[in-house]
Protein backbone atom coordinates (compact mmCIF):
# COMPACT_ATOMS: atom_id res chain seq x y z
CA UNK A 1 112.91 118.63 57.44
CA UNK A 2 116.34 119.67 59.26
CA UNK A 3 114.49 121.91 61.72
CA UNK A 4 111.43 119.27 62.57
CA UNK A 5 114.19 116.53 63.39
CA UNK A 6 116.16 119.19 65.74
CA UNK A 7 112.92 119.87 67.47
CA UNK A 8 112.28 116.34 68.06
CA UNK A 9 115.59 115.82 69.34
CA UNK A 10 114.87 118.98 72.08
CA UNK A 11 111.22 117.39 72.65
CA UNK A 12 112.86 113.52 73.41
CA UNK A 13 115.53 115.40 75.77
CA UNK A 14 112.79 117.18 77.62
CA UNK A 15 110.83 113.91 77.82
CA UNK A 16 113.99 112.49 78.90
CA UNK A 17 114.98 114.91 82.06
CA UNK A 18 111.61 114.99 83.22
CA UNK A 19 111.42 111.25 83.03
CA UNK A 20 114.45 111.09 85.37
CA UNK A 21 112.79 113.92 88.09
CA UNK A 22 109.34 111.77 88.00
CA UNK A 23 112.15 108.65 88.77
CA UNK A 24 113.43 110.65 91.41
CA UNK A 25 110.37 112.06 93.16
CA UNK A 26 108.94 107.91 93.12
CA UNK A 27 112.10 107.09 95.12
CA UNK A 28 111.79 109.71 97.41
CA UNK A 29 108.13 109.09 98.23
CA UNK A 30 108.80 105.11 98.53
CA UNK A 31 111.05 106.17 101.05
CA UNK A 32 108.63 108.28 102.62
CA UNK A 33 106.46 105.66 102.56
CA UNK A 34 108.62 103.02 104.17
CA UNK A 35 109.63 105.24 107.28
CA UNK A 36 105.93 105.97 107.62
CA UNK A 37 104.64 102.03 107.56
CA UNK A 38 108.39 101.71 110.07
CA UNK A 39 106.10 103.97 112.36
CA UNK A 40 102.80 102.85 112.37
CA UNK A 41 103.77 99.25 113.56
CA UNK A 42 104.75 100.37 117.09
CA UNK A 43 100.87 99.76 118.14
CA UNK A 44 101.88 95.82 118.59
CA UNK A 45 104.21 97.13 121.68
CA UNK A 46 101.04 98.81 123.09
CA UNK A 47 98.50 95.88 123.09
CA UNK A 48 100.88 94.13 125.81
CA UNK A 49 101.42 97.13 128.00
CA UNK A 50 101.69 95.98 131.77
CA UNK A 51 98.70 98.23 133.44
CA UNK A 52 97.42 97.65 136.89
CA UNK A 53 94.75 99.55 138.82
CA UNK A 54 91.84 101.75 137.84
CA UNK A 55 94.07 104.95 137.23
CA UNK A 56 96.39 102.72 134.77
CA UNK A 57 93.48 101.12 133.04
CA UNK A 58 92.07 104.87 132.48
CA UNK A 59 95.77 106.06 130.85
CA UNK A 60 95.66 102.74 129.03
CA UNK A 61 92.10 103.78 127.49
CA UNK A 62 93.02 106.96 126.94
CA UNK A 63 96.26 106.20 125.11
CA UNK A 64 94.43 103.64 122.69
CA UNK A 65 92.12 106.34 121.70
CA UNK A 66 94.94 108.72 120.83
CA UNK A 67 95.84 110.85 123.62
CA UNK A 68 99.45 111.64 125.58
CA UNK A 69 99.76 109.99 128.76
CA UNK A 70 102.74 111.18 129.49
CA UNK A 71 103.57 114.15 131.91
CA UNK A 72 105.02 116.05 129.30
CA UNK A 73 102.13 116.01 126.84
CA UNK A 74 99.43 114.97 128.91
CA UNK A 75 96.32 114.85 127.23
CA UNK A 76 97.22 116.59 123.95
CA UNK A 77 96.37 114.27 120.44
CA UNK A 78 98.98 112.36 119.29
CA UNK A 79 100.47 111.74 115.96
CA UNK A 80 101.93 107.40 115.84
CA UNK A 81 103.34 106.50 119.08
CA UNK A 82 105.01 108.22 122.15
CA UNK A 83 107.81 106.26 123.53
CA UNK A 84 107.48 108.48 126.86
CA UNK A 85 104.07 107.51 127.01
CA UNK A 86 104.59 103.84 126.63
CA UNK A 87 107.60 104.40 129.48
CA UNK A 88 105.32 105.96 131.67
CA UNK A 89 102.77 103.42 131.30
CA UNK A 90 105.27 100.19 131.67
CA UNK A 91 106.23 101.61 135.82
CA UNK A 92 105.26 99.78 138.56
C-alpha cells in the first residue's frame, strides 16, 4: 500500500511540472500572438497613402497585392508591412 501511495505522489509531481511547462509555453505563444496581431494592423496606414500619377498608382497596386516597392526590395513578396516602402510611397 506504502509503495502505490509513493508512486502516486511521483505521478501528481510529474503532472504537476508538466502542468507548469504547458503554463509556460501558453504565455509564450499569447505573446507571440500579441506581437503578431501588433503587426498586422499597420495596413490602416496604407489605405491613406498620398499617391499621385500613373507610376504611383502602379507602386500603390502593387504594394496592396503584396510586393516591395521600395528600392531596396523592389518587387520581392513581402511578409506584414515595409516601413521603407510606405516612405517611399508618401514622397512628393
Amino acid at each position: 500500500m506504502e509503495k502505490s501511495v509513493q508512486e502516486l505522489k511521483m505521478i501528481i509531481r510529474e503532472l504537476i511540472l508538466e502542468v507548469g511547462e504547458l503554463k509556460e509555453r501558453i504565455a509564450n505563444l499569447e505573446k507571440s500572438m500579441a506581437l503578431y496581431e501588433e503587426e498586422t494592423r499597420l495596413p490602416a496606414v496604407t489605405e491613406n497613402l498620398f499617391l499621385q500619377g500613373e507610376s504611383y498608382e502602379k507602386l500603390g497596386r502593387l504594394y496592396k497585392e503584396g510586393y516591395h516597392v521600395c528600392p531596396a526590395s523592389f518587387g520581392q513578396v513581402r511578409q506584414g508591412e515595409c516601413l521603407f516602402c510606405i516612405a517611399f510611397m508618401e514622397k512628393e
